[in-house]
C-alpha atoms as a PDB file:
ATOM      1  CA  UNK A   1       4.276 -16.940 -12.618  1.00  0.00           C
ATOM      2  CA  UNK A   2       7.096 -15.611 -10.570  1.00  0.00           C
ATOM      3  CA  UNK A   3       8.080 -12.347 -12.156  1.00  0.00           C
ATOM      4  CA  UNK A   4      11.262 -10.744  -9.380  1.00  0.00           C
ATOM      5  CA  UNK A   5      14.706 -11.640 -10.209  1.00  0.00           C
ATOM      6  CA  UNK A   6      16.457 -13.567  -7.614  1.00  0.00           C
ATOM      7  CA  UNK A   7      19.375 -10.470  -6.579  1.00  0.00           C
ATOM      8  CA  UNK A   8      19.136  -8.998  -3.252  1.00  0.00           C
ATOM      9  CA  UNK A   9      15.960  -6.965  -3.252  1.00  0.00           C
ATOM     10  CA  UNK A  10      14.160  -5.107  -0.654  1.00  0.00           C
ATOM     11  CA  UNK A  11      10.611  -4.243  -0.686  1.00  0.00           C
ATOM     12  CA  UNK A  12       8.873  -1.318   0.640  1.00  0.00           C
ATOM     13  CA  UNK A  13       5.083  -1.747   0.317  1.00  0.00           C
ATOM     14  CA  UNK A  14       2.460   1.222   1.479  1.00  0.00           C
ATOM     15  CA  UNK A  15      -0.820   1.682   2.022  1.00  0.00           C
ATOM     16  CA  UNK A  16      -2.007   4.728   0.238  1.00  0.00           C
ATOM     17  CA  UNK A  17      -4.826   7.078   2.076  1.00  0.00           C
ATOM     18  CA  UNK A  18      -3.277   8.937   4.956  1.00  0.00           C
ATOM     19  CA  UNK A  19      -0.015   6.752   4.311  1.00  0.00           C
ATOM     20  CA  UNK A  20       1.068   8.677   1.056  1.00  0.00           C
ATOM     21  CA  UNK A  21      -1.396  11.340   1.076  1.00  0.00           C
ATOM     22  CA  UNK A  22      -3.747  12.766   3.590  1.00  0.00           C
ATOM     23  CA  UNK A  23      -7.800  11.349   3.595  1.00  0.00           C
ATOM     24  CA  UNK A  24      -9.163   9.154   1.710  1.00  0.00           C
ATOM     25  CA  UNK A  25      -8.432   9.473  -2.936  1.00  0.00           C
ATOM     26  CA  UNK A  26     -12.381  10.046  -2.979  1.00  0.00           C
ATOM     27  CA  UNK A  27     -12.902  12.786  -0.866  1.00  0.00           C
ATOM     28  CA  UNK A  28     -10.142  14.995  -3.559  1.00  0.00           C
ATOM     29  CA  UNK A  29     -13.049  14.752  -6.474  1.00  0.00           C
ATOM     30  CA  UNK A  30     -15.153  12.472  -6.768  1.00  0.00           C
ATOM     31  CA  UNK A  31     -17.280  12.759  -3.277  1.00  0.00           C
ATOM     32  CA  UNK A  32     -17.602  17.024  -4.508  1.00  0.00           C
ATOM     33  CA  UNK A  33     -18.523  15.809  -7.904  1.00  0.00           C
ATOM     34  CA  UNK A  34     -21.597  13.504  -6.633  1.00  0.00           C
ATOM     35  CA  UNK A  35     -22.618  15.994  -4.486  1.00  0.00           C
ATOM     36  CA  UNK A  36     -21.905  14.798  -1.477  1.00  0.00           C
ATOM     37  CA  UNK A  37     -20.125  15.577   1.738  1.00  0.00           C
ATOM     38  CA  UNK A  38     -17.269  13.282   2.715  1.00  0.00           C
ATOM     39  CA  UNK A  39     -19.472  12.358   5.851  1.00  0.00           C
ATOM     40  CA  UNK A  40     -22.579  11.338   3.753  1.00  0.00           C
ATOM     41  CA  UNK A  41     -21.067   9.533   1.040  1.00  0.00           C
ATOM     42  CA  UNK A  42     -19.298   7.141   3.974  1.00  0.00           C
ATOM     43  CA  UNK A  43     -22.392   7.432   6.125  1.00  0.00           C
ATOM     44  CA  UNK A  44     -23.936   6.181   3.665  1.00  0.00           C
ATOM     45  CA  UNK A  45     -21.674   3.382   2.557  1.00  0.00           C
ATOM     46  CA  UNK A  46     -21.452   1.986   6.281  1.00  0.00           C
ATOM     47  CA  UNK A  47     -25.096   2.375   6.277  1.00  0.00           C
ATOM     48  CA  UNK A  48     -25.643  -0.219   3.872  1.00  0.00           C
ATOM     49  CA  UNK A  49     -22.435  -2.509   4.905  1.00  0.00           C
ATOM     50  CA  UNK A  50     -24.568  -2.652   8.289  1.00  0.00           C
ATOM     51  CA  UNK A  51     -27.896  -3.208   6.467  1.00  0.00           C
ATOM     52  CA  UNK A  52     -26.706  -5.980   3.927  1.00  0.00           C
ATOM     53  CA  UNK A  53     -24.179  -7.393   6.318  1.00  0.00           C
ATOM     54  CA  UNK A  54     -21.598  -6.374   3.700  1.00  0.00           C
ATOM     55  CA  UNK A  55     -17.832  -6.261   2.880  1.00  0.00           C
ATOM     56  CA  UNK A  56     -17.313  -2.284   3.759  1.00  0.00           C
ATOM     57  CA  UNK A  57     -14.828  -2.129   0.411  1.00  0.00           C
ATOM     58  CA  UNK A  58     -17.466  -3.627  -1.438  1.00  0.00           C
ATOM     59  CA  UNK A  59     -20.500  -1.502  -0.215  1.00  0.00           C
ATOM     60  CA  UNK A  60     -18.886   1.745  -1.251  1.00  0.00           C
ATOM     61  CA  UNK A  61     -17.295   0.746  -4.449  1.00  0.00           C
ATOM     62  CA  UNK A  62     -21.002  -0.169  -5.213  1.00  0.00           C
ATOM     63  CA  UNK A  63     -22.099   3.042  -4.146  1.00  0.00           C
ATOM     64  CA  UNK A  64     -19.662   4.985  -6.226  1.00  0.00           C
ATOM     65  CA  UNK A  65     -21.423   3.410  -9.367  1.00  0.00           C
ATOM     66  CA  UNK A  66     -24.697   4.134  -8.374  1.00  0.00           C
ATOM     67  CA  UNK A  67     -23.806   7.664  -7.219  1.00  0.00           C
ATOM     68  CA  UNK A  68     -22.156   8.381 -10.186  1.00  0.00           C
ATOM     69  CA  UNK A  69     -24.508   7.007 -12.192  1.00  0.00           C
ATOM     70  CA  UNK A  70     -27.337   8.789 -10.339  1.00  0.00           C
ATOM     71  CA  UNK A  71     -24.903  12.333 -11.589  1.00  0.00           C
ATOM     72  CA  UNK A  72     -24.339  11.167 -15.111  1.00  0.00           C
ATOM     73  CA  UNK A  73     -20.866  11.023 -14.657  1.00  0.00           C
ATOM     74  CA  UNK A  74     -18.420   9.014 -16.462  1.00  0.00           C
ATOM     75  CA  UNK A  75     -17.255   5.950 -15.328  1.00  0.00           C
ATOM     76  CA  UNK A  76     -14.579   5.154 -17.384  1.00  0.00           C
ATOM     77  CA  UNK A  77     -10.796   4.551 -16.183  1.00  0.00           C
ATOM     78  CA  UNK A  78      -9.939   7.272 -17.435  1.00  0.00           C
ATOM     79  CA  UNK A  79     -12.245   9.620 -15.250  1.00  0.00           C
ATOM     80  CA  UNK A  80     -11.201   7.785 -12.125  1.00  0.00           C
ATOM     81  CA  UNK A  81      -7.325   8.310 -13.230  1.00  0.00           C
ATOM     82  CA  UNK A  82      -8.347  12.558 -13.427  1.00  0.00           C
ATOM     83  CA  UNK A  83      -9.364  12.336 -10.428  1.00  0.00           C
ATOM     84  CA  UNK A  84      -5.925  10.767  -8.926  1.00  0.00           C
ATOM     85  CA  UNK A  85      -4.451  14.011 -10.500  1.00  0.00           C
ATOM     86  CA  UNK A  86      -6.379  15.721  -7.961  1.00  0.00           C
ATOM     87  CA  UNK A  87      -5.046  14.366  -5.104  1.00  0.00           C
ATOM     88  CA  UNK A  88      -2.200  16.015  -2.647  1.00  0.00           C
ATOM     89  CA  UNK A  89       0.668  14.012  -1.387  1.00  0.00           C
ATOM     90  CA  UNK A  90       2.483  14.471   2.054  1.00  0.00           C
ATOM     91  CA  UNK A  91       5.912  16.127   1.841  1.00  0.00           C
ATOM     92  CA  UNK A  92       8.362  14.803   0.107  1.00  0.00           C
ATOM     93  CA  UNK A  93       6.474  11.852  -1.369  1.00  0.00           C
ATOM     94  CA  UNK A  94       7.629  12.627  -4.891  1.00  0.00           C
ATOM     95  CA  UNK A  95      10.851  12.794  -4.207  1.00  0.00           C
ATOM     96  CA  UNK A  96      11.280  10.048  -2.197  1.00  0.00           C
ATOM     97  CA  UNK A  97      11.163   6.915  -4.733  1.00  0.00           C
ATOM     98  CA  UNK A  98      14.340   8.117  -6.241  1.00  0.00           C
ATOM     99  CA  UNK A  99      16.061   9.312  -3.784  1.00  0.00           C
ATOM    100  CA  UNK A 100      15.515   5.636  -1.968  1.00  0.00           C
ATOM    101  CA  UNK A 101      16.383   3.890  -5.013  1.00  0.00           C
ATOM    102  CA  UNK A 102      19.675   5.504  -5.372  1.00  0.00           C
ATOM    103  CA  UNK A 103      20.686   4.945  -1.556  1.00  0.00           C
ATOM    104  CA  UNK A 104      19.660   1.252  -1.999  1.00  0.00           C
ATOM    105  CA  UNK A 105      21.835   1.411  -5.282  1.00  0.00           C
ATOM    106  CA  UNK A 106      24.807   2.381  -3.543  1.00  0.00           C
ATOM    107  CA  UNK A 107      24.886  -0.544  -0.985  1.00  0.00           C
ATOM    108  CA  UNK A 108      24.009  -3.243  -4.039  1.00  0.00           C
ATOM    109  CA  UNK A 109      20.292  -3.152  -3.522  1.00  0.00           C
ATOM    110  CA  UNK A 110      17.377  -3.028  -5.629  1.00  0.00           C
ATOM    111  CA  UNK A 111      14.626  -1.325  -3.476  1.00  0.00           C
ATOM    112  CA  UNK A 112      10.990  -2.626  -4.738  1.00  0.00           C
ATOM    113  CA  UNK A 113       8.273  -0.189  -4.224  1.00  0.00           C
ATOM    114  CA  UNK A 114       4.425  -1.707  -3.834  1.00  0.00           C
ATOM    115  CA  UNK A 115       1.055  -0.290  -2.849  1.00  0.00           C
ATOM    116  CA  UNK A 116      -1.132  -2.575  -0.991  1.00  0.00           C
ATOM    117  CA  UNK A 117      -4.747  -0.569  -0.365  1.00  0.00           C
ATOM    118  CA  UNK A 118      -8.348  -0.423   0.166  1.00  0.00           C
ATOM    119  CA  UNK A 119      -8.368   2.662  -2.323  1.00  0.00           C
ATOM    120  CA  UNK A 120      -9.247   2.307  -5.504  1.00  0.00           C
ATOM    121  CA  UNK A 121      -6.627   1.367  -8.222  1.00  0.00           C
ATOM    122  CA  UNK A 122      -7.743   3.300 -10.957  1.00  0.00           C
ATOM    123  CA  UNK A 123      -7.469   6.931  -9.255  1.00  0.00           C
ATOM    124  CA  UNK A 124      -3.700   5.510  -7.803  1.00  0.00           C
ATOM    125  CA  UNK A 125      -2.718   5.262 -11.463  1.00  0.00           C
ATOM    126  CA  UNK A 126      -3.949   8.511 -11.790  1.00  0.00           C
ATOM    127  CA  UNK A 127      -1.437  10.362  -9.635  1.00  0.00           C
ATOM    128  CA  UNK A 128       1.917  11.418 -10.137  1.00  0.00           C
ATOM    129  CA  UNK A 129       3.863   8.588  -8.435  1.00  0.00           C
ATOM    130  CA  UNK A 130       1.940   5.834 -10.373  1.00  0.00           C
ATOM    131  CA  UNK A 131       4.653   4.635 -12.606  1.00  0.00           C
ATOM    132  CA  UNK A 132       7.340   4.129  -9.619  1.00  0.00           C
ATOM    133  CA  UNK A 133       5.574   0.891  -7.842  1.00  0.00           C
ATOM    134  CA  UNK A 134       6.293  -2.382  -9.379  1.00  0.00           C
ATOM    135  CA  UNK A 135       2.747  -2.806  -8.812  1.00  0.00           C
ATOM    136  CA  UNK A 136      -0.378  -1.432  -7.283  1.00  0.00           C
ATOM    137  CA  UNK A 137      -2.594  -3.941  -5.210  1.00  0.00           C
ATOM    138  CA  UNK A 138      -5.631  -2.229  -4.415  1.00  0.00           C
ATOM    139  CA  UNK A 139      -9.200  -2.130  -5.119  1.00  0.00           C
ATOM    140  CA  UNK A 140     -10.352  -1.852  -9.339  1.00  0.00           C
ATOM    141  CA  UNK A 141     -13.918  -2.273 -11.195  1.00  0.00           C
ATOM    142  CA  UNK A 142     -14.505  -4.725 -13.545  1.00  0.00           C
ATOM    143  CA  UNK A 143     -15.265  -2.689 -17.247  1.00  0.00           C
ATOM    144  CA  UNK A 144     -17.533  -3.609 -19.874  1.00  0.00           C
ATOM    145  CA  UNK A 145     -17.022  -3.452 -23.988  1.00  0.00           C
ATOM    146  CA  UNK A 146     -17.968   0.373 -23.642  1.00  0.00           C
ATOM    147  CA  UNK A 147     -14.965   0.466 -21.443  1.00  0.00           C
ATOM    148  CA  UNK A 148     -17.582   1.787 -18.346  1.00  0.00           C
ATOM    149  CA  UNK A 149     -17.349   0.059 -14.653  1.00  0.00           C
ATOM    150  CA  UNK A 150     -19.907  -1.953 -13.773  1.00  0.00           C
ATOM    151  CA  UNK A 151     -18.800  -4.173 -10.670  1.00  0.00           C
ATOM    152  CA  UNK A 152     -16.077  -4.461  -8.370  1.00  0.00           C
ATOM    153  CA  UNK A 153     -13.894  -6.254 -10.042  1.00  0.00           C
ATOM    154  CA  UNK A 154     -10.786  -6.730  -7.182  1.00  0.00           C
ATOM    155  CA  UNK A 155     -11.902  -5.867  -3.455  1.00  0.00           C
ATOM    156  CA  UNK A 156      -9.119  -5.103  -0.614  1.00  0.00           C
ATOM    157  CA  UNK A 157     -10.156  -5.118   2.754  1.00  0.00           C
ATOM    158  CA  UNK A 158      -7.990  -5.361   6.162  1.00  0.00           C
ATOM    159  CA  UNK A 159      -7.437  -8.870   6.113  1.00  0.00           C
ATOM    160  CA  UNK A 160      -7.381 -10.031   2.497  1.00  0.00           C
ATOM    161  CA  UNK A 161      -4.341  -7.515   2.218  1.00  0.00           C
ATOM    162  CA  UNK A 162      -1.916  -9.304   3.586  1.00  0.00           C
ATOM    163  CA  UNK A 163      -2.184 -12.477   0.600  1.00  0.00           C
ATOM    164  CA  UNK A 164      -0.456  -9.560  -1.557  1.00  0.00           C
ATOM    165  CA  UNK A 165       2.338  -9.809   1.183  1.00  0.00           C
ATOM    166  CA  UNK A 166       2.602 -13.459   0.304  1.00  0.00           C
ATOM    167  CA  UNK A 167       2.701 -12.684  -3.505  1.00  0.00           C
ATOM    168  CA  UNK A 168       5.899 -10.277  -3.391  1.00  0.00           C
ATOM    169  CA  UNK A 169       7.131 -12.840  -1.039  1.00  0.00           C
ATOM    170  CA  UNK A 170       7.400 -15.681  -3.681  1.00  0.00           C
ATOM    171  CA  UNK A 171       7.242 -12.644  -7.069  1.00  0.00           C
ATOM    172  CA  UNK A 172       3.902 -13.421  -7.900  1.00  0.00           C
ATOM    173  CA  UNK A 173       2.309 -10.316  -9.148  1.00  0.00           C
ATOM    174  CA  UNK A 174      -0.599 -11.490 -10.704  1.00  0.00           C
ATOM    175  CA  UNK A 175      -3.590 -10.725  -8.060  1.00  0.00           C
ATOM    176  CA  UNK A 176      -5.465 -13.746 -10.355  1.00  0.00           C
ATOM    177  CA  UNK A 177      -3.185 -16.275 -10.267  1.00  0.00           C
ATOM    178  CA  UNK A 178      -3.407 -18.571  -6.996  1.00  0.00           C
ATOM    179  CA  UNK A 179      -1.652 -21.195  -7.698  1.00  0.00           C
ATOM    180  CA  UNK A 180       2.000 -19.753  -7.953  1.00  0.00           C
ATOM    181  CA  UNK A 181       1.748 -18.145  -4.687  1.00  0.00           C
ATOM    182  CA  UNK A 182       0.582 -21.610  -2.836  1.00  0.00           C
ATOM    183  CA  UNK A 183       3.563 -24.105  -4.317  1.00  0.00           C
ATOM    184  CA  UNK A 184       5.827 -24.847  -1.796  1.00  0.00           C
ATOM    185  CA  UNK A 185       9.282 -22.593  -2.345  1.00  0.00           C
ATOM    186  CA  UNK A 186      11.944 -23.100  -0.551  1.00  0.00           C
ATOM    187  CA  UNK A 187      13.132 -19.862   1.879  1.00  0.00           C
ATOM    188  CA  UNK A 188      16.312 -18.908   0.036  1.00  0.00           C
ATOM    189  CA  UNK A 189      14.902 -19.022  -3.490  1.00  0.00           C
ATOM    190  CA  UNK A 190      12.027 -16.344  -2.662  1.00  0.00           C
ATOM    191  CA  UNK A 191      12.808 -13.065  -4.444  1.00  0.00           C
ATOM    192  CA  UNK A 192      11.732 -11.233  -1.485  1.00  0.00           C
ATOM    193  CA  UNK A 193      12.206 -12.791   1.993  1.00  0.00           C
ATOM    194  CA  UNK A 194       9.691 -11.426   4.400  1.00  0.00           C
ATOM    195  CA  UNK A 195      13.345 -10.059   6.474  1.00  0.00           C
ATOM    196  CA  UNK A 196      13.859  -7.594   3.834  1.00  0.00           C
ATOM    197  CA  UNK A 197      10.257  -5.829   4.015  1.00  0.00           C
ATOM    198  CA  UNK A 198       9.361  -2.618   5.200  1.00  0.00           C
ATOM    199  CA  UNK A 199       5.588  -2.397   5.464  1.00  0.00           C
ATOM    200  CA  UNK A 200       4.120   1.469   5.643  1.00  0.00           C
ATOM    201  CA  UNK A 201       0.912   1.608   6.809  1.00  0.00           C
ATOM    202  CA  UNK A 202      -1.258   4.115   9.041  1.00  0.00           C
ATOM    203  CA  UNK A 203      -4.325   2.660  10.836  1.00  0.00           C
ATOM    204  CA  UNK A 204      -6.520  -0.003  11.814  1.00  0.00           C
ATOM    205  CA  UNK A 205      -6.984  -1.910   8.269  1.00  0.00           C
ATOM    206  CA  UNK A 206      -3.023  -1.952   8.121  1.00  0.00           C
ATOM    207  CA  UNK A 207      -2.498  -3.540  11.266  1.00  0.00           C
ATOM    208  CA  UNK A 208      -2.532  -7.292  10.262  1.00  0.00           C
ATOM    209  CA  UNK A 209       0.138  -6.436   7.288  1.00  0.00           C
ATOM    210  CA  UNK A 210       1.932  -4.930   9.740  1.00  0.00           C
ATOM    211  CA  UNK A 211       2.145  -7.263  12.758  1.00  0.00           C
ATOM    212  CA  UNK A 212       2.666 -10.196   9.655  1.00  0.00           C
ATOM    213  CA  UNK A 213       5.800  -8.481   8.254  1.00  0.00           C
ATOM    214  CA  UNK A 214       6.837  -7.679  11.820  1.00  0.00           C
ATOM    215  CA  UNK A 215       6.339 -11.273  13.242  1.00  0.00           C
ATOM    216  CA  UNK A 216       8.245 -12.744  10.205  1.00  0.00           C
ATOM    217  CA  UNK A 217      11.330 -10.760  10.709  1.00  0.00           C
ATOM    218  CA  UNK A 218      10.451  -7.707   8.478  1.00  0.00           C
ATOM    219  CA  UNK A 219      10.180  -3.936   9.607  1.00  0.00           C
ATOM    220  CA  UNK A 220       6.868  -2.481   9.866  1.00  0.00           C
ATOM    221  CA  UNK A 221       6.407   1.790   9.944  1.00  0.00           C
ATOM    222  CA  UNK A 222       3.388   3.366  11.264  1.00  0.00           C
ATOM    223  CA  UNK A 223       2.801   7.266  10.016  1.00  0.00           C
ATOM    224  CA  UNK A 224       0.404   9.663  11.261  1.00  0.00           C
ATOM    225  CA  UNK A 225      -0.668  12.990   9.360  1.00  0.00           C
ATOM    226  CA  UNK A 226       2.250  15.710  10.402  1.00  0.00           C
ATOM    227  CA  UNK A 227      -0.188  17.848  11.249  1.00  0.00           C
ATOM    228  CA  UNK A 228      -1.474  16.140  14.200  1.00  0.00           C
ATOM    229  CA  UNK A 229       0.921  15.988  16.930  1.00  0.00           C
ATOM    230  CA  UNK A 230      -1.489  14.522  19.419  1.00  0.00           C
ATOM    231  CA  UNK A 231      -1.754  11.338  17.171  1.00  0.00           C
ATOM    232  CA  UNK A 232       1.654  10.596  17.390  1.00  0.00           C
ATOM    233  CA  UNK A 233       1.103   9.534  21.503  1.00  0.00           C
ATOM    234  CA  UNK A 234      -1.864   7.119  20.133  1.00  0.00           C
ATOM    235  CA  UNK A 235      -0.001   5.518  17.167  1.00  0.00           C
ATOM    236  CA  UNK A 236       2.833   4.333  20.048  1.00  0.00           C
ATOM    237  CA  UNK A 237       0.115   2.261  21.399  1.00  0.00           C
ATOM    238  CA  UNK A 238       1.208   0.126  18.084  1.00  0.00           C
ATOM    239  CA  UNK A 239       4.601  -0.391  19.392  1.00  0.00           C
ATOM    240  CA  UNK A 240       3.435  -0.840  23.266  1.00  0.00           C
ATOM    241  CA  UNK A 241       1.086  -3.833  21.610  1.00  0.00           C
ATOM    242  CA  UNK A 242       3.658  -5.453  19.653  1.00  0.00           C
ATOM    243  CA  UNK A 243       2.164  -4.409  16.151  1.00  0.00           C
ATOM    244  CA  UNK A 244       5.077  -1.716  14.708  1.00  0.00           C
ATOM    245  CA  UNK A 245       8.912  -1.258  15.064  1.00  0.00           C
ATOM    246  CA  UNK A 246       8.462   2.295  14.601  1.00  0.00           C
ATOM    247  CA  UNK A 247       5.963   5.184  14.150  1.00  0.00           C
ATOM    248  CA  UNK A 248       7.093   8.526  11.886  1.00  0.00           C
ATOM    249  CA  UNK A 249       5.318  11.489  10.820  1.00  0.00           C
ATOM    250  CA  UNK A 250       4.092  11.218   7.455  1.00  0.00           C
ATOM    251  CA  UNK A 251       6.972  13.543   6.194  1.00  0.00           C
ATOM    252  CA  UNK A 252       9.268  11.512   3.473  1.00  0.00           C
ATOM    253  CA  UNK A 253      11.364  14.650   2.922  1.00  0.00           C
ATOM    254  CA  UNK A 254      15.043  13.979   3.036  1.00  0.00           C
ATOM    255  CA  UNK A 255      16.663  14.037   6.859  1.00  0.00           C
ATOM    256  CA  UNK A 256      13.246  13.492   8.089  1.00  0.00           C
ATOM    257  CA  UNK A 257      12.328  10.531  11.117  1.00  0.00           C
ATOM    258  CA  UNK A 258      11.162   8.922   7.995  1.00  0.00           C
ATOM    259  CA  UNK A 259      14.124   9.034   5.759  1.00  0.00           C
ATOM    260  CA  UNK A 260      16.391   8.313   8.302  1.00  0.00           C
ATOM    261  CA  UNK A 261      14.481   5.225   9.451  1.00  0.00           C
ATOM    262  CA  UNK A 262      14.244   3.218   6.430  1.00  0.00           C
ATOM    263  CA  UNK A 263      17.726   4.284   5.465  1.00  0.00           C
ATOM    264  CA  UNK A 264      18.642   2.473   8.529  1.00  0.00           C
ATOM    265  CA  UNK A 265      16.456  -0.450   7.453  1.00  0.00           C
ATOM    266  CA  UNK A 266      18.440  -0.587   4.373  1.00  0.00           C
ATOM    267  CA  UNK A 267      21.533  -0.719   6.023  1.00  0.00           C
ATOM    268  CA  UNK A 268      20.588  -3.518   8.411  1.00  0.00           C
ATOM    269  CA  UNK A 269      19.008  -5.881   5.825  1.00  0.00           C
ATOM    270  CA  UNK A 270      22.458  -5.108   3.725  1.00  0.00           C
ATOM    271  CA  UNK A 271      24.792  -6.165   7.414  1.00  0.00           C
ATOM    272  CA  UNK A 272      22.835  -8.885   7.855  1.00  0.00           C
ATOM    273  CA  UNK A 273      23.008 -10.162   4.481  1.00  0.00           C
ATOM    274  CA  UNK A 274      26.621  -9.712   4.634  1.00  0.00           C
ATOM    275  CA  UNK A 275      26.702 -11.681   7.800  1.00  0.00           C
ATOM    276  CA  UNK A 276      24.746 -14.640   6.121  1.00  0.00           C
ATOM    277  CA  UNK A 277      27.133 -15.055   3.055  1.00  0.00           C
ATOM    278  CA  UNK A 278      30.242 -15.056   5.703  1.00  0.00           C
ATOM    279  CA  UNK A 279      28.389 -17.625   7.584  1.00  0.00           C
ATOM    280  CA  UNK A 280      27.658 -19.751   4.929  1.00  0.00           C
ATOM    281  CA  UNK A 281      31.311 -19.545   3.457  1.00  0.00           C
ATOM    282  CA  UNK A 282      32.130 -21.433   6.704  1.00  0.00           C
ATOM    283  CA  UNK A 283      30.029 -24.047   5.896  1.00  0.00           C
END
């Protein structure tokens, strides 16, 4: 069931390890707490995704049950969510949500914020910024009466990510529902045309998002930790290949390359919706 208002909206969605915070959400608490270093836990994990012929996503939310079962450590939501508390954000992330929200307010626009990830739900919820996306697409267990995971309940990988593009497209939010987000709907009654997008991603697994948004008229970021320099000259391959309008430093702190891109982004989706009413009062 479509759930977005039809007013002019804009949607920023993000990927969430090295996008909004640096790493991968495991490697903050839960890797330490099985005893494991970050390069045998995903050793081990692509290990058995070779073995099996596996889903990657799948093969290490598997082996975070067994490892932390193997510890005696709780698998409950609520231990996941403790460990999202553990997890550092790049500068300026929790500032930014407002501070975007009240630019977009000023021009008549209600910015949208999503995550669309690989990571694992229940440790997103956990951090700081949970409550200011509309929704968080990513990765979750399935829980039994005891309230303790015991199977992957939603898997994200690189290409099933973009379907979540198609639900804020149409307002679908429901990740079970299938059926909304395949009815026909016209262009002009979608809630959030793929033109007023801005897709934040920063590697490989974000790429088809990014090229989708980009190829249906949307604006598509790539960031890169800010303490890498030398990555910067690699992410421009994205733009050389057609993927990304524009790569930034991870840095959302106010008068940052970041800030002052997608305030720009704002301002164009706002002119060109301008530009459509006039056009359409001549008709």
């Amino acid at each position: 069931m479509s759930t977005i208002d039809t007013q002019f909206t804009i949607a920023l969605i993000y990927d969430f390890d090295g996008t909004l915070a640096a790493g991968n959400m495991q490697e903050y608490d839960f890797i330490p707490a099985v005893g494991k270093s970050n390069v045998e836990f995903w050793d081990a994990s692509n290990r058995l995704a070779e073995e099996q012929d596996a889903d990657q996503i799948l093969t290490y939310m598997a082996l975070m049950i067994r490892e932390a079962q193997a510890k005696g450590l709780s698998l409950r939501r609520e231990a996941f969510q403790e460990s999202g508390k553990k997890i550092t954000l790049y500068p300026g992330v929790e500032e930014w949500f407002d501070r975007i929200n009240a630019y977009g307010e000023e021009r008549g626009v209600k910015v949208l914020h999503y995550i669309n990830s690989s990571g694992l739900k229940e440790i997103i919820e956990g951090t700081s910024i949970a409550d200011k996306f509309r929704k968080i697409y990513a990765c979750s267990f399935l829980y039994n009466v005891d309230g303790i995971a015991y199977w992957p309940g939603v898997a994200v990988n690189y290409t099933n990510k973009t379907q979540f593009i198609f639900k804020i497209n149409k307002g679908v939010e429901s990740v079970y529902d299938t059926k909304q987000v395949n009815k026909y709907m016209e262009e002009k009654q979608r809630p959030v045309p793929f033109s007023r997008m801005i897709y934040v991603g920063d590697g490989t697994t974000d790429i088809p998002c990014m090229r989708l948004v980009k190829n249906f008229g949307g604006h598509s970021i790539a960031v890169y930790n800010p303490k890498d320099k030398a990555k910067r000259r690699e992410m421009n391959t994205l733009i050389r290949d057609n993927r990304v309008n524009h790569v930034c430093p991870a840095d959302y702190s106010e008068s940052k390359e970041m800030d002052t891109v997608v305030k720009a982004i704002i301002d164009k989706c706002v002119a060109d919706h301008k530009l459509s009413l006039l056009e359409t009062e001549k008709l």
